[in-house]
C-alpha atoms as a PDB file:
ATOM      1  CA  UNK A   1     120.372  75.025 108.224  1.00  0.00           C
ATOM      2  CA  UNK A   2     123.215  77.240 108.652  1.00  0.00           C
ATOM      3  CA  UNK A   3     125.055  79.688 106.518  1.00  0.00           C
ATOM      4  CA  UNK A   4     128.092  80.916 108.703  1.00  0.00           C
ATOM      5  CA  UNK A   5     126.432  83.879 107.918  1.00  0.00           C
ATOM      6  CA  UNK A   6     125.265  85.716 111.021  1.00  0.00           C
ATOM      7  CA  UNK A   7     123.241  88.818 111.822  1.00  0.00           C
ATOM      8  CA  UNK A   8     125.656  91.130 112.149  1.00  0.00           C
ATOM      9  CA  UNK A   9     127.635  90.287 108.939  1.00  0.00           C
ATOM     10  CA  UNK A  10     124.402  91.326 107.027  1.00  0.00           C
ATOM     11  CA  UNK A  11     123.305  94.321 109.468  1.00  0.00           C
ATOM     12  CA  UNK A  12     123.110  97.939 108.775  1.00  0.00           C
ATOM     13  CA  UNK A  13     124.652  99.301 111.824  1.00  0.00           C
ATOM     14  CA  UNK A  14     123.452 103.038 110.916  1.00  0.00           C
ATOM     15  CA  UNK A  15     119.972 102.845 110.307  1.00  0.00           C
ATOM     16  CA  UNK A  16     117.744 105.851 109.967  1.00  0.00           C
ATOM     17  CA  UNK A  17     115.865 106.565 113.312  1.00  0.00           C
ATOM     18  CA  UNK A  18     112.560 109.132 113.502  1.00  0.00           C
ATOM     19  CA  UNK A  19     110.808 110.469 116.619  1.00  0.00           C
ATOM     20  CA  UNK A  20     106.699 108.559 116.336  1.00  0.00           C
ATOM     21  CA  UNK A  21     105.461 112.404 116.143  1.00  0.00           C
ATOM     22  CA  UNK A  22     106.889 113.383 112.573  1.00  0.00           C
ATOM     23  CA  UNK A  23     104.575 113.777 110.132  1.00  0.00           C
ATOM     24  CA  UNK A  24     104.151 110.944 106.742  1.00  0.00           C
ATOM     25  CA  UNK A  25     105.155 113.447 104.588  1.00  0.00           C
ATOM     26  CA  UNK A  26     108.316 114.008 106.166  1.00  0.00           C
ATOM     27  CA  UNK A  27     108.837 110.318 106.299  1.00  0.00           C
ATOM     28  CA  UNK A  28     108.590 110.180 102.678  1.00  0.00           C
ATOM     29  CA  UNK A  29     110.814 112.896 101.852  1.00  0.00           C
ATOM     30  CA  UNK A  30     113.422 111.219 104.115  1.00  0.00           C
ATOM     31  CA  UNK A  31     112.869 107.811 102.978  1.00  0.00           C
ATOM     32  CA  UNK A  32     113.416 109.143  99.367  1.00  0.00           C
ATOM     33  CA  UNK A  33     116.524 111.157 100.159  1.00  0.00           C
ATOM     34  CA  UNK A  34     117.893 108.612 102.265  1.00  0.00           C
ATOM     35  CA  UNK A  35     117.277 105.588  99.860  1.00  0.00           C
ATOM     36  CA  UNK A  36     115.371 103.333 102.240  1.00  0.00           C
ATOM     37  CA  UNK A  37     111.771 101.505 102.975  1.00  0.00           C
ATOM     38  CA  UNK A  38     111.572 101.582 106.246  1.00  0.00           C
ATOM     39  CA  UNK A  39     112.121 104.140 109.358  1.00  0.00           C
ATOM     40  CA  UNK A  40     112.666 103.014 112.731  1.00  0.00           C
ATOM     41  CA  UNK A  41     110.791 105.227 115.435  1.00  0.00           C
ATOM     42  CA  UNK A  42     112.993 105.541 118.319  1.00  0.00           C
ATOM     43  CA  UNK A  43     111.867 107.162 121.523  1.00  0.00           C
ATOM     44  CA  UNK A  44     113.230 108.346 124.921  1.00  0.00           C
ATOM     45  CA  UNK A  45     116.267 106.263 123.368  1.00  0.00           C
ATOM     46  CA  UNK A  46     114.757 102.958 122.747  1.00  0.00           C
ATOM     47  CA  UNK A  47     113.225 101.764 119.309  1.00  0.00           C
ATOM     48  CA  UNK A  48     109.331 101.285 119.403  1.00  0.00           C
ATOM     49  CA  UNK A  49     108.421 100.740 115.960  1.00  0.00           C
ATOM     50  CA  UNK A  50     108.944 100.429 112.390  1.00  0.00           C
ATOM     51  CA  UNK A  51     107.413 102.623 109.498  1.00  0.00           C
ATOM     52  CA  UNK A  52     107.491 100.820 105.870  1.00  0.00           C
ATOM     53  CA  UNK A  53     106.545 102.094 103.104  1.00  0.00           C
ATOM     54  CA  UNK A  54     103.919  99.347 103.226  1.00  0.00           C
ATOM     55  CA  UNK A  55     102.595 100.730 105.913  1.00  0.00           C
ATOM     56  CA  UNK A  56     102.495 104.597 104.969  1.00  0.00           C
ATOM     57  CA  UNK A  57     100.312 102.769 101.859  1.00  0.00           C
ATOM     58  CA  UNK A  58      97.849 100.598 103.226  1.00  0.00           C
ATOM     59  CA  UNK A  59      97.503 102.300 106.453  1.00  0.00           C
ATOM     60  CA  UNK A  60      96.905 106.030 105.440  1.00  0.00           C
ATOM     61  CA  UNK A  61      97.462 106.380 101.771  1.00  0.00           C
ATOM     62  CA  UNK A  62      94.168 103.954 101.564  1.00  0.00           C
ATOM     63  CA  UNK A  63      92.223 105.680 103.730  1.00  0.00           C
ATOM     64  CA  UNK A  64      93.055 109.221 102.332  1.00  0.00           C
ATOM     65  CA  UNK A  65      94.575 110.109 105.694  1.00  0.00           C
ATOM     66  CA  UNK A  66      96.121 113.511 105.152  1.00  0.00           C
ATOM     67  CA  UNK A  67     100.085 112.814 105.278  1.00  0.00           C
ATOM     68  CA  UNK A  68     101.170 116.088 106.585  1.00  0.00           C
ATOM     69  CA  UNK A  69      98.474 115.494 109.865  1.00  0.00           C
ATOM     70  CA  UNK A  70      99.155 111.831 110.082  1.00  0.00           C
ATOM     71  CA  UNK A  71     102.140 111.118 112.415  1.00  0.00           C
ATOM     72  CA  UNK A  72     104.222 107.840 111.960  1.00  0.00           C
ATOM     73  CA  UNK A  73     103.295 106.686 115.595  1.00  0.00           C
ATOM     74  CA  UNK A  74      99.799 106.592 114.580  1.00  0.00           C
ATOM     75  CA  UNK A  75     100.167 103.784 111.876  1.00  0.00           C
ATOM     76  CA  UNK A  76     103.304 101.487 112.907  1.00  0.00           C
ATOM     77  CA  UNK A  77     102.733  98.142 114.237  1.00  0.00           C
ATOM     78  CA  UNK A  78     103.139  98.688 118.539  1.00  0.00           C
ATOM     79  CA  UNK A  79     104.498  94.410 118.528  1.00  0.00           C
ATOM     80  CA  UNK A  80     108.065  94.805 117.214  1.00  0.00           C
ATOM     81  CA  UNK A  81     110.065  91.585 116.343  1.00  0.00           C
ATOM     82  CA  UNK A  82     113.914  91.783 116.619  1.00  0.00           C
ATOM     83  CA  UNK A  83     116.945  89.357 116.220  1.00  0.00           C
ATOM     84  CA  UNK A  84     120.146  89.177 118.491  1.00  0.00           C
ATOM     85  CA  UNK A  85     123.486  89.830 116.135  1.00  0.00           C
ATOM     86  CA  UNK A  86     124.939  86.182 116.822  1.00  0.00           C
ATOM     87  CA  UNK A  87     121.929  84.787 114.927  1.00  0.00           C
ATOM     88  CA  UNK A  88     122.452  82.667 111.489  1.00  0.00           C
ATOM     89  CA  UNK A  89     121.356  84.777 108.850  1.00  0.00           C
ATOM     90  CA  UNK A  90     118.457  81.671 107.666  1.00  0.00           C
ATOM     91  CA  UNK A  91     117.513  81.867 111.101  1.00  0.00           C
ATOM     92  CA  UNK A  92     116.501  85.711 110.766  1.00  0.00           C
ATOM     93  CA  UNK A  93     114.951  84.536 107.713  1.00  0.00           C
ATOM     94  CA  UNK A  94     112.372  82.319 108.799  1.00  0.00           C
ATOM     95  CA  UNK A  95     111.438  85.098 111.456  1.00  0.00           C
ATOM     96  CA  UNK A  96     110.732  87.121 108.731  1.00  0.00           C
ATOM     97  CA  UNK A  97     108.949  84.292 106.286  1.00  0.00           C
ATOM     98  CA  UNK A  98     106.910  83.504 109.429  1.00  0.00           C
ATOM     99  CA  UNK A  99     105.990  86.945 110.725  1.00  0.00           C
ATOM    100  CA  UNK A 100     105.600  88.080 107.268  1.00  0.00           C
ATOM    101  CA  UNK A 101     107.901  90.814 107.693  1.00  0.00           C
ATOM    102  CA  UNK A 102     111.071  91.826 105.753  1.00  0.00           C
ATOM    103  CA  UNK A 103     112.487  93.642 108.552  1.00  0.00           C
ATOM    104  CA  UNK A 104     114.316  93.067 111.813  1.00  0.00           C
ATOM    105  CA  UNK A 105     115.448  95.422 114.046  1.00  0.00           C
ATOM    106  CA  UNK A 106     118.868  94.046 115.829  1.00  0.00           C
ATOM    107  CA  UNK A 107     118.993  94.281 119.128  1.00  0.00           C
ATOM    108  CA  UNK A 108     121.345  93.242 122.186  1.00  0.00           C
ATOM    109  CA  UNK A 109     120.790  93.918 125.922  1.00  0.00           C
ATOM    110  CA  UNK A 110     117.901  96.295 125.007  1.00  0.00           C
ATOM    111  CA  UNK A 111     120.236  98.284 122.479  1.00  0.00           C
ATOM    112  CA  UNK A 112     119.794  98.800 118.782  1.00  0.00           C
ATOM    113  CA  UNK A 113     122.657  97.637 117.171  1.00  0.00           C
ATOM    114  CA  UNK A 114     121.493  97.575 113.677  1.00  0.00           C
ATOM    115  CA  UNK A 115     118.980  97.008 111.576  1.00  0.00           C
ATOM    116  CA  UNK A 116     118.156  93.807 108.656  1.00  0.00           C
ATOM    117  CA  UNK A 117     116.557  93.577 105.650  1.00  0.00           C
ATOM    118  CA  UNK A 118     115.475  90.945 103.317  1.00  0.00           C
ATOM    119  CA  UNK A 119     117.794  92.888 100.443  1.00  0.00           C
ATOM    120  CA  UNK A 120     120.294  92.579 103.042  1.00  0.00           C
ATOM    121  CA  UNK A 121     120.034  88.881 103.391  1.00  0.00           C
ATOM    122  CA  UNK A 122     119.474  87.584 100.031  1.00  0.00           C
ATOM    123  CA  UNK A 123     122.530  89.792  98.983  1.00  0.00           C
ATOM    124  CA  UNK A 124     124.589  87.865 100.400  1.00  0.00           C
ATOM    125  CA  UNK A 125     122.929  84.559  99.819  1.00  0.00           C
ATOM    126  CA  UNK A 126     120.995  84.739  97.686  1.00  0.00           C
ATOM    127  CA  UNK A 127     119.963  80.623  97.363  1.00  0.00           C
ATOM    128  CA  UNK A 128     118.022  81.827 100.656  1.00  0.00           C
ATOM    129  CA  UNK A 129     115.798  82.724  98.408  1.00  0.00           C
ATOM    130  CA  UNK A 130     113.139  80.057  98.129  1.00  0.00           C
ATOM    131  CA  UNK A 131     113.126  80.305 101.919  1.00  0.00           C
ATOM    132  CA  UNK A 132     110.963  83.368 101.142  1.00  0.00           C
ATOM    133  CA  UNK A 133     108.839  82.563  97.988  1.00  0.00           C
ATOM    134  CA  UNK A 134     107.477  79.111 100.231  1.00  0.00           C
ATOM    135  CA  UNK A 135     105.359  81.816 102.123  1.00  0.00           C
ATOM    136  CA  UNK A 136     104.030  84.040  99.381  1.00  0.00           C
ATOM    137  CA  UNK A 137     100.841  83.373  98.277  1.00  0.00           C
ATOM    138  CA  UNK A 138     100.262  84.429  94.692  1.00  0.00           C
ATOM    139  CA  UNK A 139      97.932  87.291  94.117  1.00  0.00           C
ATOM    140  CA  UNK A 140      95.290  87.431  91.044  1.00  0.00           C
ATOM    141  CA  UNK A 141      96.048  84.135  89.843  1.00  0.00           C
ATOM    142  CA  UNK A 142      93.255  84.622  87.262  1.00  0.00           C
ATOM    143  CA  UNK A 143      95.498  87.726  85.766  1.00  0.00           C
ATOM    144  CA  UNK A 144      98.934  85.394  85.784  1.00  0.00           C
ATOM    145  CA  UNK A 145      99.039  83.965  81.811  1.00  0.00           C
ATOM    146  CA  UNK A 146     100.727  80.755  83.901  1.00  0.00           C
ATOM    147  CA  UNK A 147      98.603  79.585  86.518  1.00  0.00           C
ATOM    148  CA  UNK A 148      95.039  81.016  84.718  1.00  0.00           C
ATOM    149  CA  UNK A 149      93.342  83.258  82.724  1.00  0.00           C
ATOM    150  CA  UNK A 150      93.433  82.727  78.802  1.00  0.00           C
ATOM    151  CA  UNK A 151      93.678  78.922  78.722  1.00  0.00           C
ATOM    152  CA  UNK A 152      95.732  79.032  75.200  1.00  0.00           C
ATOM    153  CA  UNK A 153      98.160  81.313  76.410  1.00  0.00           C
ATOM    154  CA  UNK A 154     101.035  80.633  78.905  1.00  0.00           C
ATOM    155  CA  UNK A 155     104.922  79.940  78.832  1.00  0.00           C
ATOM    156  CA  UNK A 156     106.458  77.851  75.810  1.00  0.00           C
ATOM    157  CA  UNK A 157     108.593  75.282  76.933  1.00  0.00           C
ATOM    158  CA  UNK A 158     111.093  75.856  73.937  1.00  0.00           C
ATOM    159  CA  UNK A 159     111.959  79.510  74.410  1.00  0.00           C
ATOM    160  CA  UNK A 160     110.287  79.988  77.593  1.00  0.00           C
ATOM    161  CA  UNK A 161     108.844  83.197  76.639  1.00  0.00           C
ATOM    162  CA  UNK A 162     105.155  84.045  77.347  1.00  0.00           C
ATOM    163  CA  UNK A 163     102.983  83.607  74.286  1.00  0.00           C
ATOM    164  CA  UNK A 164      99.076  84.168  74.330  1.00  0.00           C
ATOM    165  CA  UNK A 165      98.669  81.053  72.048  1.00  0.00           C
ATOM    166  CA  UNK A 166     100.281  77.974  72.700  1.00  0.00           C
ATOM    167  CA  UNK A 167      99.947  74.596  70.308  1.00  0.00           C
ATOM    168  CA  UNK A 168     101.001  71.225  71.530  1.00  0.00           C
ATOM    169  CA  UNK A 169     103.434  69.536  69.755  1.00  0.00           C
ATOM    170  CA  UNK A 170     104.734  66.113  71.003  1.00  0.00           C
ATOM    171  CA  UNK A 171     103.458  66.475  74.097  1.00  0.00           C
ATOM    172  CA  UNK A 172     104.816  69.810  74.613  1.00  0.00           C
ATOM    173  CA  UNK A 173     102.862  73.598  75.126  1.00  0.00           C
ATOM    174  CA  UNK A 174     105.220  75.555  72.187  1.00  0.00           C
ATOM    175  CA  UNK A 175     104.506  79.132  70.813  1.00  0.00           C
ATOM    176  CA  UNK A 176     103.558  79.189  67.041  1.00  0.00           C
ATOM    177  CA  UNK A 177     107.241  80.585  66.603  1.00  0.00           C
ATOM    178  CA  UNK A 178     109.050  77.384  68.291  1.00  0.00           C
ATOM    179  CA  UNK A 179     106.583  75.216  66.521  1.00  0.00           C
ATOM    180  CA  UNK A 180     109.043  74.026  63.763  1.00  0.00           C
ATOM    181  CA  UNK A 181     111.666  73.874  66.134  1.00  0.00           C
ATOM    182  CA  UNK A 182     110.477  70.843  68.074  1.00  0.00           C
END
């Protein structure tokens, strides 16, 4: 599939860029002042890495690693997965359903030219979207009131509102307001 969307339609072509020796904490502070998830770590030139928020998180955060000791080059992922500019947008996003990213760093010729996001993507089409939710898996399906948990509860199919007790009317799952209704 297409878009006529490419790469570097979507792109930001200033990303932020961080040396792998500065500390978590100062990632943080920079991430929150500069409004973004994610840090490229650039050295001698070249970018090596990415730092998410995910990562600062599951990485450190969860192993009470000490963020003003803990340098971003000692929790980004050393594999780093990029995209050339002239690349359809839906093909950037199956890199990133597949690699379970929802980054891409773009690069030409060995140079950063700019940097993608899944916000970036689905902002400007944003029927890409299913694209992405086909990979999720859902998480605590037991806690969701659709898919388990309280078997009387769930979504009415009149109002489509969550209710924790559902009655059947006519073949239909209806909350006890809808019940007259249908």
């Amino acid at each position: 599939m297409r878009t006529g969307y490419k790469v570097s339609d979507a792109m930001t072509i200033k990303p932020v860029k961080i040396s792998k020796n500065l500390d978590l904490k100062e990632c943080a502070k920079l991430m929150r002042e500069k409004h973004v998830g994610s840090l490229l770590i650039e050295e001698k030139g070249k970018v090596i890495g990415i730092l998410t928020e995910q990562d600062m998180v599951r990485k450190a955060m969860a192993n009470l690693e000490d963020a003003a000791k803990t340098t971003a080059g000692e929790i980004i992922k050393k594999e780093l997965i990029t995209i050339k500019p002239d690349k359809d947008i839906f093909e950037a996003l199956k890199i990133m359903r597949d690699y379970n990213i929802r980054h891409l760093p773009v690069v030409d010729k060995d140079k950063l030219l700019g940097f993608l996001t899944i916000k970036d993507i689905l902002k400007i089409q944003p029927q890409l979207f299913e694209l992405i939710v086909e990979k999720f898996e859902l998480k605590e399906e037991a806690r969701k009131p659709v898919f388990g948990g309280d078997e009387t509860g769930g979504i009415c199919e009149v109002c489509h509102n969550y209710s924790p007790e559902l009655i059947e009317v006519d073949d239909r799952k209806v909350c006890p307001a809808c019940r007259d209704s249908v």
